[in-house]
N, C-alpha and C. Protein backbone atom coordinates (compact mmCIF):
# COMPACT_ATOMS: atom_id res chain seq x y z
N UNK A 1 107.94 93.17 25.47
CA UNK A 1 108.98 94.17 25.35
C UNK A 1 108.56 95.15 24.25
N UNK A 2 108.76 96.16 24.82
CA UNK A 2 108.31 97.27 23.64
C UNK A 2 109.52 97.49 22.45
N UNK A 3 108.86 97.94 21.46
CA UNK A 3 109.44 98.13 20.34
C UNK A 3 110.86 99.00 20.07
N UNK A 4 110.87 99.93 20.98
CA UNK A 4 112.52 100.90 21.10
C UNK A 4 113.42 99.92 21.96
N UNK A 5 112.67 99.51 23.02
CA UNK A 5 113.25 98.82 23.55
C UNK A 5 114.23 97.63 22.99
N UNK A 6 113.58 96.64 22.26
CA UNK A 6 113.78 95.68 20.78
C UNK A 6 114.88 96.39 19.82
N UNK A 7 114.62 97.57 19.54
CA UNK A 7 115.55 98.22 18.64
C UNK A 7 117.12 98.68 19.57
N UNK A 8 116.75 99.30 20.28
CA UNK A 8 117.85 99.40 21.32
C UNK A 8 118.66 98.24 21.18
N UNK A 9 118.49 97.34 21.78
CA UNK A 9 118.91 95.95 22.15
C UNK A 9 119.38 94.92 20.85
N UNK A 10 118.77 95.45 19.58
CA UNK A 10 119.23 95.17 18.03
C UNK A 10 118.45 93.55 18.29
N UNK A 11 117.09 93.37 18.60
CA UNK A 11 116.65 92.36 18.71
C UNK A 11 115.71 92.22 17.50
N UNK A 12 115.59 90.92 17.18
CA UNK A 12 114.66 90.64 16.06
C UNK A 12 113.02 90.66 17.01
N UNK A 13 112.37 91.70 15.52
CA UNK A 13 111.25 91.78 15.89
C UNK A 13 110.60 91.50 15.04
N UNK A 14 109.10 91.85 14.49
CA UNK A 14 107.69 91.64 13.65
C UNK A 14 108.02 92.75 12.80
N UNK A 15 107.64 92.78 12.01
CA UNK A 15 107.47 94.18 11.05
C UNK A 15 105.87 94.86 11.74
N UNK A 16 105.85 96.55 11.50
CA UNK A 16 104.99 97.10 12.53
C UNK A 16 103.63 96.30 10.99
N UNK A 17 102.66 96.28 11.97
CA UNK A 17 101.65 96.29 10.29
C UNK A 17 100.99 97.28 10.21
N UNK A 18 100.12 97.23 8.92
CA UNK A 18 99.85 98.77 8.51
C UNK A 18 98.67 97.96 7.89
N UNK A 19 98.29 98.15 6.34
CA UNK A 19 96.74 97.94 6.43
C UNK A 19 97.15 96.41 5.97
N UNK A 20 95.60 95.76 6.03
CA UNK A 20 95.39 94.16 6.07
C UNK A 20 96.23 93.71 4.55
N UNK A 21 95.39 94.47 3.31
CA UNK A 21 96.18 94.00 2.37
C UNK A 21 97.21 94.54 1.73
N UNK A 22 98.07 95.43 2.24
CA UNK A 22 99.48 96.18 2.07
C UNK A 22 100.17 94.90 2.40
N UNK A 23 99.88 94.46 3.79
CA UNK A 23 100.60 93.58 4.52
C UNK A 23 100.52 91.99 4.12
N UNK A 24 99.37 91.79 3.40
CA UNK A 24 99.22 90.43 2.98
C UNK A 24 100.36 91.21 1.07
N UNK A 25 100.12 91.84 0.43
CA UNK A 25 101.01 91.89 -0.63
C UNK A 25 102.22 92.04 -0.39
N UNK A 26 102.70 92.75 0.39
CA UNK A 26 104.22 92.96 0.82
C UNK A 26 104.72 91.41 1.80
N UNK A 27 104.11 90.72 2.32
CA UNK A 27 104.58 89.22 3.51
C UNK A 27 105.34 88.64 1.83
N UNK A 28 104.65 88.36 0.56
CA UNK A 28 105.69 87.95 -0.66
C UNK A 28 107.17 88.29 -0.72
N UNK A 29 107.42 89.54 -0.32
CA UNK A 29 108.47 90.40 -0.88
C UNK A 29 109.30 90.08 0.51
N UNK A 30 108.82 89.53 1.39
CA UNK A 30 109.39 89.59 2.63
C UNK A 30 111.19 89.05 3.05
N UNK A 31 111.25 88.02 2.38
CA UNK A 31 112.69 87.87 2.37
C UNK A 31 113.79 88.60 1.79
N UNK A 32 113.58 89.50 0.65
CA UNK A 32 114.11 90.19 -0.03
C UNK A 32 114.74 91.14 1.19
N UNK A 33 114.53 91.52 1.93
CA UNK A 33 114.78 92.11 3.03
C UNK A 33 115.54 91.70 4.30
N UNK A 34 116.78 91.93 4.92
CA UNK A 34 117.79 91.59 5.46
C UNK A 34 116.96 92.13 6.83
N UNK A 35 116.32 93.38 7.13
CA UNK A 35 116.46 94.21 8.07
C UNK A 35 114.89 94.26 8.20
N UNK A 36 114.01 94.24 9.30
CA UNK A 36 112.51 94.40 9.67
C UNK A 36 112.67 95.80 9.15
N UNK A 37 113.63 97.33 9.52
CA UNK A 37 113.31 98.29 9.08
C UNK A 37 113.16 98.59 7.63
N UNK A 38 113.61 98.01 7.18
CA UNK A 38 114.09 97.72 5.06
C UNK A 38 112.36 97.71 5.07
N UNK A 39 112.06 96.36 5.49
CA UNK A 39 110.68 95.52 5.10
C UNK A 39 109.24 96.82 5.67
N UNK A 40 109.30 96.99 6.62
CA UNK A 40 108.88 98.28 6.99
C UNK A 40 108.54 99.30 5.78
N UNK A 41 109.69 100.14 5.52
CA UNK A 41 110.22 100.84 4.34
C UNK A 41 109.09 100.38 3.62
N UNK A 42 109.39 99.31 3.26
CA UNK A 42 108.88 98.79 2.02
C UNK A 42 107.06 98.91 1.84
N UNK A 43 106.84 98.36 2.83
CA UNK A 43 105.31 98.15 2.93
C UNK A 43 104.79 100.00 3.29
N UNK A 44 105.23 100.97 4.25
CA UNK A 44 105.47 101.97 3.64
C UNK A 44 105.28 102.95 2.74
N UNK A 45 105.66 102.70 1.63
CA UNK A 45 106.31 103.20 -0.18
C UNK A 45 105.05 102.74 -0.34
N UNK A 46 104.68 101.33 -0.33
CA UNK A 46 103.14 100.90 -1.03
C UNK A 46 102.39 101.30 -0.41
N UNK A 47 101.72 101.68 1.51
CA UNK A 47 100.53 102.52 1.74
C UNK A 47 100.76 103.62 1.02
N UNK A 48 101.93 104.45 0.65
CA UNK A 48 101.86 105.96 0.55
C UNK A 48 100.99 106.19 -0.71
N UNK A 49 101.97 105.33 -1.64
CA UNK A 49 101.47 105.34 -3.30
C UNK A 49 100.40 104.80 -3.30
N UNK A 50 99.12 103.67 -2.44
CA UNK A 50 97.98 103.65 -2.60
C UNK A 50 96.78 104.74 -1.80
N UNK A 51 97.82 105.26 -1.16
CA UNK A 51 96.72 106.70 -0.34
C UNK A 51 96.30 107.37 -1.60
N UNK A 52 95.41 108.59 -0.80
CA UNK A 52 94.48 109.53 -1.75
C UNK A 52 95.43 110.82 -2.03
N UNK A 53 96.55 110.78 -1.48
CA UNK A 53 97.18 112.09 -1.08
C UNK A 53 97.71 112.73 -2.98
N UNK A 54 97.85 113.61 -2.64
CA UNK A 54 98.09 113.77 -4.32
C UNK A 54 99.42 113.94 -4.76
N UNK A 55 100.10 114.15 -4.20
CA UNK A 55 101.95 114.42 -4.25
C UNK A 55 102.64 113.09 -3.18
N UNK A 56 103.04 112.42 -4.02
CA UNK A 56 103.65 111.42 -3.69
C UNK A 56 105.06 111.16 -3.60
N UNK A 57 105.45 112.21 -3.05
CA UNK A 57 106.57 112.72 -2.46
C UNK A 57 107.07 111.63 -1.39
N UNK A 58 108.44 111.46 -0.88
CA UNK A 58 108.94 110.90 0.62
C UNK A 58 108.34 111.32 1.78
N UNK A 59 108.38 112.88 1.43
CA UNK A 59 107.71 113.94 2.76
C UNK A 59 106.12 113.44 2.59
N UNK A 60 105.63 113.58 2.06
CA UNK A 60 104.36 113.21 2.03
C UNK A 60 103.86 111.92 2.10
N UNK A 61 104.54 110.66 2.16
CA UNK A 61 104.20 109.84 1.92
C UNK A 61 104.28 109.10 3.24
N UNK A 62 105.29 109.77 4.03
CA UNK A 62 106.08 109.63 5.22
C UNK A 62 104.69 110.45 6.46
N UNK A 63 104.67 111.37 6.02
CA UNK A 63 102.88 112.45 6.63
C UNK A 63 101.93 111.11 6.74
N UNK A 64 101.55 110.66 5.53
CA UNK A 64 100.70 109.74 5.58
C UNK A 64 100.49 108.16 6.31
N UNK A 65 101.51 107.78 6.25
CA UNK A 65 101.65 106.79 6.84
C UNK A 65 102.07 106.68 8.24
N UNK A 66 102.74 108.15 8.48
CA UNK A 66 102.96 108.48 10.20
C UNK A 66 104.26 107.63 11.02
N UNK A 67 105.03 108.39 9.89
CA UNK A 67 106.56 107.87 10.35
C UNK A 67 107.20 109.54 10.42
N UNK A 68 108.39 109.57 11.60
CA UNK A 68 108.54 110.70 11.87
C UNK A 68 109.27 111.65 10.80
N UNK A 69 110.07 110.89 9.84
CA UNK A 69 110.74 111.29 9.29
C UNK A 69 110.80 110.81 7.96
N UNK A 70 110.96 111.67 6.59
CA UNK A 70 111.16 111.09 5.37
C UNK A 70 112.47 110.22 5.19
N UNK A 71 113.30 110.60 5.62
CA UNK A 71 114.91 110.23 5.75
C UNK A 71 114.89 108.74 5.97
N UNK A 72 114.12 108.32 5.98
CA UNK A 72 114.19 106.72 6.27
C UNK A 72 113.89 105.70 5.37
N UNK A 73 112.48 106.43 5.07
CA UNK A 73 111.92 106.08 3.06
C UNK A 73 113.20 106.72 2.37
N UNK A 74 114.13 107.75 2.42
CA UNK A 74 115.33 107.96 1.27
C UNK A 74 116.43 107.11 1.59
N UNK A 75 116.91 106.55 2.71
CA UNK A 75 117.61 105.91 2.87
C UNK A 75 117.35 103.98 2.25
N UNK A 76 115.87 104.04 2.51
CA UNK A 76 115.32 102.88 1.85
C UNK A 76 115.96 102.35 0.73
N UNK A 77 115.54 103.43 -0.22
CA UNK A 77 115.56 103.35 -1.73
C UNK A 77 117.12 103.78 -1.79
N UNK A 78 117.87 104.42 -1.13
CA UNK A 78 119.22 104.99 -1.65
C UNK A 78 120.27 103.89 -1.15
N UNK A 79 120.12 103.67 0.15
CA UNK A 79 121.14 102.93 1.01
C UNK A 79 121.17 101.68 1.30
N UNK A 80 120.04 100.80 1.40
CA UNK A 80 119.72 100.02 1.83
C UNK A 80 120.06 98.62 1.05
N UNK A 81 120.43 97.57 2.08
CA UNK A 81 120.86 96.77 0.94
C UNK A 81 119.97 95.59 0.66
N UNK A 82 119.10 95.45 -0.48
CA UNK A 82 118.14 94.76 -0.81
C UNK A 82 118.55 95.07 -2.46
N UNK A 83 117.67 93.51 -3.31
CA UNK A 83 118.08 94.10 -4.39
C UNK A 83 116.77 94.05 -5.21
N UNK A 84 116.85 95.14 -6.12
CA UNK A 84 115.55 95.72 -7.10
C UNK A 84 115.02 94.87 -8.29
N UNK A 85 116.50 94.29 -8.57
CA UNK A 85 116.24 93.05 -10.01
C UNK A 85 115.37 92.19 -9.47
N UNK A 86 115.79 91.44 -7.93
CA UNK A 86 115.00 90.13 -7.18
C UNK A 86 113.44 90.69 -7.28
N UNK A 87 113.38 91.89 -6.62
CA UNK A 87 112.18 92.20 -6.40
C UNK A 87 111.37 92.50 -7.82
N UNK A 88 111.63 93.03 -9.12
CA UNK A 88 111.33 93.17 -10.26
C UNK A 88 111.20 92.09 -10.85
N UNK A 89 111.72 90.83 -10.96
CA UNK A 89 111.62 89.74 -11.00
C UNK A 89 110.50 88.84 -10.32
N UNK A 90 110.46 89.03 -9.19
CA UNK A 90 109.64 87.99 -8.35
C UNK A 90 108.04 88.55 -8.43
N UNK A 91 108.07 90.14 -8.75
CA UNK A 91 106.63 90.85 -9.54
C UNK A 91 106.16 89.99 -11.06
N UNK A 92 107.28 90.30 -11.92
CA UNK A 92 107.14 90.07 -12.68
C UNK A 92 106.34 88.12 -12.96
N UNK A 93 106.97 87.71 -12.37
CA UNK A 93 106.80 85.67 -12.51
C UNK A 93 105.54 85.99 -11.41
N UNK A 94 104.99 86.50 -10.79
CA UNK A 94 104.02 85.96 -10.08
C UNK A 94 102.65 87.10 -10.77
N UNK A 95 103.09 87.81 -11.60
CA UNK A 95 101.99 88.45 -13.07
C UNK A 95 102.14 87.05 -14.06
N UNK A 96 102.91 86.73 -14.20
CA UNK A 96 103.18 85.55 -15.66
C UNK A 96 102.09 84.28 -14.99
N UNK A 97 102.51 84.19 -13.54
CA UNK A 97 101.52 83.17 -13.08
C UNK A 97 100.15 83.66 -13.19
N UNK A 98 99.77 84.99 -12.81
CA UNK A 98 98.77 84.94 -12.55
C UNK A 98 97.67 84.86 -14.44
N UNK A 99 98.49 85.11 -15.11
CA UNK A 99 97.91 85.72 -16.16
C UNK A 99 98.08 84.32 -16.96
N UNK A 100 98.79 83.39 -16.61
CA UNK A 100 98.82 81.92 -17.09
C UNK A 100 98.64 82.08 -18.46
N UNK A 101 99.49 82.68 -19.34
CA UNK A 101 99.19 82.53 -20.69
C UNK A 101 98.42 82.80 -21.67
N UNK A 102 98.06 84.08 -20.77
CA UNK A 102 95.94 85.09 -21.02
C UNK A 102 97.01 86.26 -21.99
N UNK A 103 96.62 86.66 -22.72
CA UNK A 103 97.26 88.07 -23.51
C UNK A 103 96.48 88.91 -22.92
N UNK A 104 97.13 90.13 -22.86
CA UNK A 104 96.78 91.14 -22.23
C UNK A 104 96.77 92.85 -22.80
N UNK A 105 96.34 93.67 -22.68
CA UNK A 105 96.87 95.18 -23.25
C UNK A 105 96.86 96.18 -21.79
N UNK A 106 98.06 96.58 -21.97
CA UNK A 106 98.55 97.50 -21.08
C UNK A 106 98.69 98.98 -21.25
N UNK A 107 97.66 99.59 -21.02
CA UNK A 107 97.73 101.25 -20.91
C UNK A 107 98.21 102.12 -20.04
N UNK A 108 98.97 102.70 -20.50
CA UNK A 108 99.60 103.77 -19.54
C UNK A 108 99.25 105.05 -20.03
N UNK A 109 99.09 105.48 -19.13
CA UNK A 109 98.11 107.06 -19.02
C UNK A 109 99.02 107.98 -18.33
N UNK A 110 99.90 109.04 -18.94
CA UNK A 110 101.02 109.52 -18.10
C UNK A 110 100.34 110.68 -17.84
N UNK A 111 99.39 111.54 -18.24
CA UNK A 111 98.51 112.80 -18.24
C UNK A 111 98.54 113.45 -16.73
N UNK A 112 98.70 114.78 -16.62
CA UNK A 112 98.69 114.94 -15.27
C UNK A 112 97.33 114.80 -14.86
N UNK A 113 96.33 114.47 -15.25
CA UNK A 113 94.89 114.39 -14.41
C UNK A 113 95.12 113.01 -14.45
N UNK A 114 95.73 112.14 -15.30
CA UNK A 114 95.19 110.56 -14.50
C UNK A 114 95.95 110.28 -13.54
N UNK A 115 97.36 111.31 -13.37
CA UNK A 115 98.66 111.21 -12.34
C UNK A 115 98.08 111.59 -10.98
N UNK A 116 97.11 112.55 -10.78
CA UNK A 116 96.28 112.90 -10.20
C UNK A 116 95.45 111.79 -9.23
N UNK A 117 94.59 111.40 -9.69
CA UNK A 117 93.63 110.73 -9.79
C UNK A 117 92.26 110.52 -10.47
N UNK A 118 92.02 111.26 -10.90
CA UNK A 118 91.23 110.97 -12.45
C UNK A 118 91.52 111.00 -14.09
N UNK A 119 90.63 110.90 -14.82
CA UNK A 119 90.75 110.51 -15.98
C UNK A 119 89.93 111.76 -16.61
N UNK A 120 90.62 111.85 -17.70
CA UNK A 120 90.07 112.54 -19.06
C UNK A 120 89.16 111.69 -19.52
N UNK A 121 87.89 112.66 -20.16
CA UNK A 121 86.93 112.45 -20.68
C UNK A 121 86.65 113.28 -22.04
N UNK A 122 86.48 112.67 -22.60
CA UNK A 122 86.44 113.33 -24.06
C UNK A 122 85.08 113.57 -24.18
């Protein structure tokens, strides 16, 4: 059965996939999500923000990944009912795991060339 078809009919389906490891990082986050379209959304937001594209806009991010409409990524983040603490949380403890008690230093580079994609060179 095809996929409109599935939606039509309000049938449970697969989430569409997109690249190998978008989809292996986002399958974690997967319950957080009530709705295959939410989870979608989601995985989504992360191809857009790991593309090359330089404006990481809805509209653009939505271009890239080849969904017809931005309105769906805004409804994501605006409407949708999933919650941000769970998901900020369940990032957070599975960094604590991974880093098992390693200290670390965290740089943030807000510069518009590293926002970009490159770095200043002195």
């Amino acid at each position: 059965m095809d996929v409109e078809l599935q939606i039509l009919k309000h049938l449970a389906r697969d989430a569409h996939p997109t690249v190998a490891t978008i989809d292996e990082y986002c399958a974690e986050y997967k319950d957080l999500f009530k709705e295959v379209r939410n989870y979608e959304c989601f995985k989504y937001l992360h191809l857009g923000i790991m593309s090359q594209i330089q404006r990481k806009s809805l509209p653009e991010i939505a271009k890239v990944v080849s969904i017809n409409s931005a309105q769906s990524l805004h409804h994501f983040l605006a409407n949708s009912d999933w919650s941000v603490n769970k998901l900020k949380q369940r990032r957070l403890n599975k960094l604590k795991k991974e880093l098992d008690g390693r200290a670390i230093t965290l740089v943030i580079d807000e510069t518009e060339r590293s926002l970009s994609g490159g770095f200043l060179r002195a």
